[in-house]
Protein backbone atom coordinates (compact mmCIF):
# COMPACT_ATOMS: atom_id res chain seq x y z
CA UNK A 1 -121.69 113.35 73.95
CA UNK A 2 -119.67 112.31 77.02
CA UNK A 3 -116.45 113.65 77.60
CA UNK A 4 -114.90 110.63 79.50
CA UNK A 5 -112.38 108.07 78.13
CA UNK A 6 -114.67 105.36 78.99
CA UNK A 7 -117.84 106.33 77.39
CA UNK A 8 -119.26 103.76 79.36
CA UNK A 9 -118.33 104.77 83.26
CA UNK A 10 -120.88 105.46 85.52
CA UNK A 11 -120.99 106.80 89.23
CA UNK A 12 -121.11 103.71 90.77
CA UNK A 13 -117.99 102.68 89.05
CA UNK A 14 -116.30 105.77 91.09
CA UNK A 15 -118.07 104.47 94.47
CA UNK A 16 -115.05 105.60 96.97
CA UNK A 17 -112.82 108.44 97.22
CA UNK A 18 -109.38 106.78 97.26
CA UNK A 19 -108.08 105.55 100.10
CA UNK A 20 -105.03 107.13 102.12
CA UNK A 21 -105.78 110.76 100.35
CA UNK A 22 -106.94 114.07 101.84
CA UNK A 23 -110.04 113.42 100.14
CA UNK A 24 -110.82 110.50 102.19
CA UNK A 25 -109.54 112.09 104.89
CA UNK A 26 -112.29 115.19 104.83
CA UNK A 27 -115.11 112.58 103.70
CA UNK A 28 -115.48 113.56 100.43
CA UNK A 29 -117.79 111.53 98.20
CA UNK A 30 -119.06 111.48 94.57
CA UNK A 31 -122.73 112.34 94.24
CA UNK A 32 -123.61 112.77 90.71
CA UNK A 33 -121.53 112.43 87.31
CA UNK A 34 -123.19 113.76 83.72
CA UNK A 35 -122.02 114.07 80.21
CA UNK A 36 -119.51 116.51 80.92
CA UNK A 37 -119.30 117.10 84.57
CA UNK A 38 -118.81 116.04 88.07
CA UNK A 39 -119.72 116.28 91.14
CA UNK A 40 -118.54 115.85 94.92
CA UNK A 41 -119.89 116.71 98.33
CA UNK A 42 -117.86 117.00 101.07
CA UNK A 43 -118.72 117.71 104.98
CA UNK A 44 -118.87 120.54 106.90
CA UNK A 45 -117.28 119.81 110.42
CA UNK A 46 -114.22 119.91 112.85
CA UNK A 47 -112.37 118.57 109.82
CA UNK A 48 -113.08 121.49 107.17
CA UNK A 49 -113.90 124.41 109.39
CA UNK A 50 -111.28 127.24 110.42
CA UNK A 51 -111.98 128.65 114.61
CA UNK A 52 -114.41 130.72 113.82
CA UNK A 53 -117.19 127.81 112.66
CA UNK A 54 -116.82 128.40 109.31
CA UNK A 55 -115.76 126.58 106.17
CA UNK A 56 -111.98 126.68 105.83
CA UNK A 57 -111.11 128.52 102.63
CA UNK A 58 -108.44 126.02 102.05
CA UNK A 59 -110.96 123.16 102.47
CA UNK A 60 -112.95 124.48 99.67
CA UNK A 61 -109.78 124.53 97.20
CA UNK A 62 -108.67 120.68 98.62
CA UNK A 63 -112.58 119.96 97.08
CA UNK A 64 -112.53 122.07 94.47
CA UNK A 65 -108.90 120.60 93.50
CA UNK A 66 -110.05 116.90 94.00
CA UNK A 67 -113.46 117.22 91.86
CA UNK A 68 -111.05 118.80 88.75
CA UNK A 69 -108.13 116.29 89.13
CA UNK A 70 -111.05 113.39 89.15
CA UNK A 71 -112.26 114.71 86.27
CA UNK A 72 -109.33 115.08 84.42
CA UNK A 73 -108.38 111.81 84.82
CA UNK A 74 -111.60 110.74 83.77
CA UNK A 75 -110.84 112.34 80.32
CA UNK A 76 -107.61 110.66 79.94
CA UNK A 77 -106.32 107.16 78.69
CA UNK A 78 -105.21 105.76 82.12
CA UNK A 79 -102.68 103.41 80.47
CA UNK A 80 -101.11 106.58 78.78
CA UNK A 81 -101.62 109.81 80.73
CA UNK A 82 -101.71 111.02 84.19
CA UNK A 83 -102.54 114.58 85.15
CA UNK A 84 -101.59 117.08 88.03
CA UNK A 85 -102.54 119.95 89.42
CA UNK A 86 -100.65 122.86 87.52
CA UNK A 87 -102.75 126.21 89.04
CA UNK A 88 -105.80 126.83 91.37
CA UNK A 89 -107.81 129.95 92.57
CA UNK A 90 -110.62 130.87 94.16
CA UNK A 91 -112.87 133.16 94.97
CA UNK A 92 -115.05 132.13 98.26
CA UNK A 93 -118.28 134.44 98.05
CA UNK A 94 -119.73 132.86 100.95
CA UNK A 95 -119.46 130.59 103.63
CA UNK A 96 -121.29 127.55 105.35
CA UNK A 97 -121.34 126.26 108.91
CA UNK A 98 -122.96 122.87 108.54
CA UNK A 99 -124.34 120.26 106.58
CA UNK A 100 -122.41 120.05 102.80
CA UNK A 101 -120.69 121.64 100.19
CA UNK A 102 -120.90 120.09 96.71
CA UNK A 103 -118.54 120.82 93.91
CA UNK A 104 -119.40 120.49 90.60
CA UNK A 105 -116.45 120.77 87.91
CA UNK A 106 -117.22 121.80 84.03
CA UNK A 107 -114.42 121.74 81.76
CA UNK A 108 -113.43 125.34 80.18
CA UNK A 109 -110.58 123.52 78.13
CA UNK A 110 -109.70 120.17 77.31
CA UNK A 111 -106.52 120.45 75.31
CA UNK A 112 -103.15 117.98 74.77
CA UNK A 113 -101.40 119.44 77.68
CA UNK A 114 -103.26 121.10 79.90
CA UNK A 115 -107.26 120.66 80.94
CA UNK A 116 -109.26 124.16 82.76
CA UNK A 117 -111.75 123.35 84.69
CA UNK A 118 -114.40 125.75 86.07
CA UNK A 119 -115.32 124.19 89.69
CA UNK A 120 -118.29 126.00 91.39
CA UNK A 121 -119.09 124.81 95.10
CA UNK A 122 -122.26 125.41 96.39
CA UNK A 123 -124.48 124.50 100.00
CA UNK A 124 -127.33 122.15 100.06
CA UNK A 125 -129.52 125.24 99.54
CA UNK A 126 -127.91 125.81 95.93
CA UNK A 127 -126.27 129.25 97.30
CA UNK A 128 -122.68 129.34 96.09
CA UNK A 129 -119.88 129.34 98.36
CA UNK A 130 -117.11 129.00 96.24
CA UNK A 131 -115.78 129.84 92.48
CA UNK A 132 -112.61 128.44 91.85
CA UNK A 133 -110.94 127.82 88.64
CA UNK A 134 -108.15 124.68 88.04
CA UNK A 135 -105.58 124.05 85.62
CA UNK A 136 -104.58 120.76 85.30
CA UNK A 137 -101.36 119.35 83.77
CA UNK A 138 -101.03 116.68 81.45
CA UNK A 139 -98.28 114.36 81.50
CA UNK A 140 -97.36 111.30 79.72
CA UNK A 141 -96.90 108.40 81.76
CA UNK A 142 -93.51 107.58 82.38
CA UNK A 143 -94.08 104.00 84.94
């Protein structure tokens, strides 16, 4: 059964990363969205790469953070919750020069104030790059 407030949302309702974020901004995009995950690609070029040609560490938790905070709001009423980021780590196992990363976020806990989210990030070859873990915040909405 499908973890998401609308039971009925589908990928193409998600089409664009939002506009004016960081997500946007490093050309993230959604690729794929199941029962009870997520997933996001995101480039690997000038924007996400550190000077030695490879991907930025901190690019890999802005994904890793992005794919978790999309899918926590996905879990939540909109008209009654919102969620932010409350912890993030990672551990980057390898790296990637070119083509894409995609993250795909699981949830490890899905509770009344706080959703864990395991986020693994791997290349287009399926070899993981990145393990990260997220702990997301919930909050009531207050506006």
């Amino acid at each position: 059964m499908a973890i998401w407030f609308n039971k009925s949302i589908k990928k193409e309702n998600l089409l664009v990363i939002e506009p004016g974020t960081m997500g946007e901004f490093l050309g993230m995009e959604y690729t794929e969205l199941g029962e009870d995950y997520i997933k996001i690609k995101m480039p690997v070029d000038n924007r996400t790469k550190q000077p030695y040609g490879l991907l930025h560490g901190g690019a890999s938790c802005a994904l890793a953070e992005t794919v978790g905070s999309l899918a926590s709001q996905l879990v939540l009423d909109p008209n009654k919750f919102i969620c932010v980021g409350l912890e993030i780590n990672a551990n980057h196992v390898r790296s990637a020069r070119q083509g894409f990363v995609i993250a795909t976020a699981s949830p490890l806990h899905l509770g009344a104030t706080t959703h864990v989210w395991d986020i693994r990030i791997h290349d287009e070859a399926q070899k993981l790059i990145c393990i990260s873990r997220l702990t997301m915040a919930i909050l009531k909405k207050a506006f």
